[in-house]
Protein backbone atom coordinates (compact mmCIF):
# COMPACT_ATOMS: atom_id res chain seq x y z
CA UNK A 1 110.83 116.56 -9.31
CA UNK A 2 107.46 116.99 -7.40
CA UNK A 3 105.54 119.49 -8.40
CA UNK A 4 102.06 120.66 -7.24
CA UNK A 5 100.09 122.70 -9.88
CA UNK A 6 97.10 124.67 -8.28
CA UNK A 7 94.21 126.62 -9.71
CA UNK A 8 91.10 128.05 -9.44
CA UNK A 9 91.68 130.77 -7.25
CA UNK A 10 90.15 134.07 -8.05
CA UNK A 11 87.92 137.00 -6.75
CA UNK A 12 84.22 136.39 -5.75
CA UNK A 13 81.94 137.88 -4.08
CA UNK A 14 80.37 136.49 -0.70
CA UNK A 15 77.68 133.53 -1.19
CA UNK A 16 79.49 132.40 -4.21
CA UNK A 17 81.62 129.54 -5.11
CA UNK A 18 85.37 128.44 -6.20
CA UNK A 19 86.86 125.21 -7.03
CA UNK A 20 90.19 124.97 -5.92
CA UNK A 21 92.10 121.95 -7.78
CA UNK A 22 95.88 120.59 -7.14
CA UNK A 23 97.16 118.35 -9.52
CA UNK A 24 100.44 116.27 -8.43
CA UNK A 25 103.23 115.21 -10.58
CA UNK A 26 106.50 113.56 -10.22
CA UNK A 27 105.22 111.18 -7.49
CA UNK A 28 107.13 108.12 -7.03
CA UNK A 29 106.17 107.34 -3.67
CA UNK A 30 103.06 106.41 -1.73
CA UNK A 31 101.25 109.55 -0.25
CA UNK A 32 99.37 109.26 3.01
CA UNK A 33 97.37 112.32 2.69
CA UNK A 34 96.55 115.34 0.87
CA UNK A 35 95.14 118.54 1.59
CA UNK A 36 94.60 122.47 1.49
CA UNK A 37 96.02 124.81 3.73
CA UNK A 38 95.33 129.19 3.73
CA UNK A 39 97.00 131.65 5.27
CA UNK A 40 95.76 135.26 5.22
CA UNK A 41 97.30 138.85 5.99
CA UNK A 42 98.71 138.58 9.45
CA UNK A 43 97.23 135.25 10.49
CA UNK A 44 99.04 132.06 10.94
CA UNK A 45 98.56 129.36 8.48
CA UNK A 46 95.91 127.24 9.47
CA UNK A 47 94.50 123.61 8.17
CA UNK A 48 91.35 124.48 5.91
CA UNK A 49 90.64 120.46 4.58
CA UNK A 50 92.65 117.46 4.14
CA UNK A 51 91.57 113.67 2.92
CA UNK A 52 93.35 110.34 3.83
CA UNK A 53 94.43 108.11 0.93
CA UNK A 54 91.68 106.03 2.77
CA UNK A 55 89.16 108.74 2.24
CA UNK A 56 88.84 110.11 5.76
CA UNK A 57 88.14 114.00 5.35
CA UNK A 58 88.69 116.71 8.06
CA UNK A 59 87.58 120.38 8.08
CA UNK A 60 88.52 123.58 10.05
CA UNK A 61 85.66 124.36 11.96
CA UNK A 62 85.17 127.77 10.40
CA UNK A 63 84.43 126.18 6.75
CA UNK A 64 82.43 123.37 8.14
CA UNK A 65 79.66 122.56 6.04
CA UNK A 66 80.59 124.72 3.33
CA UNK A 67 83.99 123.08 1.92
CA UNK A 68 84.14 119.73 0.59
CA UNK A 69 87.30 118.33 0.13
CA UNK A 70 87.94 115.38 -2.65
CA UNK A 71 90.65 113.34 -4.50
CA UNK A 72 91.28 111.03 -7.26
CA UNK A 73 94.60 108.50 -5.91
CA UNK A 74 94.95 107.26 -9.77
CA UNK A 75 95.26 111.02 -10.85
CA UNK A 76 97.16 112.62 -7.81
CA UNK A 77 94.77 115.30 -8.23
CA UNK A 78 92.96 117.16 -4.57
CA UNK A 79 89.83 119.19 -5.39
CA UNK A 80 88.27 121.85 -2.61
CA UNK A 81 85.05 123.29 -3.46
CA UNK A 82 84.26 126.10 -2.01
CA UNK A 83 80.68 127.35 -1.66
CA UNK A 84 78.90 130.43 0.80
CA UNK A 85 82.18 132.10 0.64
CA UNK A 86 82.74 134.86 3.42
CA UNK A 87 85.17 137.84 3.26
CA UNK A 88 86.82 136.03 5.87
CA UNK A 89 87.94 133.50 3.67
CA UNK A 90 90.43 135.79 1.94
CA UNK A 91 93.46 134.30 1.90
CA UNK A 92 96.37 132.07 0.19
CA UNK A 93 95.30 128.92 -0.42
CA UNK A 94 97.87 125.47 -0.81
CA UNK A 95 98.11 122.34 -1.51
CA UNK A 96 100.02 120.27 0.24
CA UNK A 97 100.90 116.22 -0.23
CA UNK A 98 101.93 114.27 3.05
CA UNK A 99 103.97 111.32 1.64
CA UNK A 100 103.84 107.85 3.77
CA UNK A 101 107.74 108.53 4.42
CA UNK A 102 107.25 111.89 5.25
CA UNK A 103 109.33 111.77 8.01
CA UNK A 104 112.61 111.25 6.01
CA UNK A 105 111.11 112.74 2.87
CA UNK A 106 109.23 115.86 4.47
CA UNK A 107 106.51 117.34 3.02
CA UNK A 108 105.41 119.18 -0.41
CA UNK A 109 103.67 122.62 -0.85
CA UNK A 110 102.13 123.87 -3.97
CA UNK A 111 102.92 127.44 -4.65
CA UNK A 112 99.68 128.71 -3.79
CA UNK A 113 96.92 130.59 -5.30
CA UNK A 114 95.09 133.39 -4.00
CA UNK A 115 91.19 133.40 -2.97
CA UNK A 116 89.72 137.10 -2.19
CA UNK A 117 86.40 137.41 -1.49
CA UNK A 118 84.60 140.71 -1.75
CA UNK A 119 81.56 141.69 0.72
């Protein structure tokens, strides 16, 4: 089965850095896109980064500048570096993998790891 291992997560303080990785397995089809998603405390989960299989990257506004988003196709593997973290980044962070037959195959969520950042 599909399965999205993520790591990386941890506590830092604010103006430091995390590396969130997602590593993909089982995939037997072609994937259109892949990306991170957070949700914190009472907020709605919300788009942070995603990149095309094409390489086409987009950002939430709010992390702009200070996220970079990258993959490796051969590897199945999405990387999201995080630097000038904010307390405001607190949150759950996944991975998610947008096959190209999504619409009869849905979508797949890792389980999520958490990100707290301290002020």
């Amino acid at each position: 089965q599909v399965q999205l291992a993520e790591s990386g997560g941890g506590l830092v303080q604010a103006g430091g850095s995390l590396r969130l990785s997602c590593a993909a397995s089982g995939i037997t089809f072609m994937i259109t896109a892949m990306g991170w998603y957070r949700q914190a405390p009472g907020k709605k989960r919300e788009l942070v980064a995603s990149i095309s299989n094409g390489g086409m990257t987009t950002y939430a506004e709010s992390v702009q500048g200070r996220f970079t988003i990258s993959g490796d196709s051969a590897k199945n593997t999405v990387d999201l570096q995080m630097n000038s973290l904010k307390p405001e980044d607190t949150a759950v962070y996944s991975c998610n993998v947008v096959p190209s037959d999504s619409g009869n195959r849905g979508v797949y969520w890792g389980l999520g790891t958490q990100v707290t950042v301290s002020s």
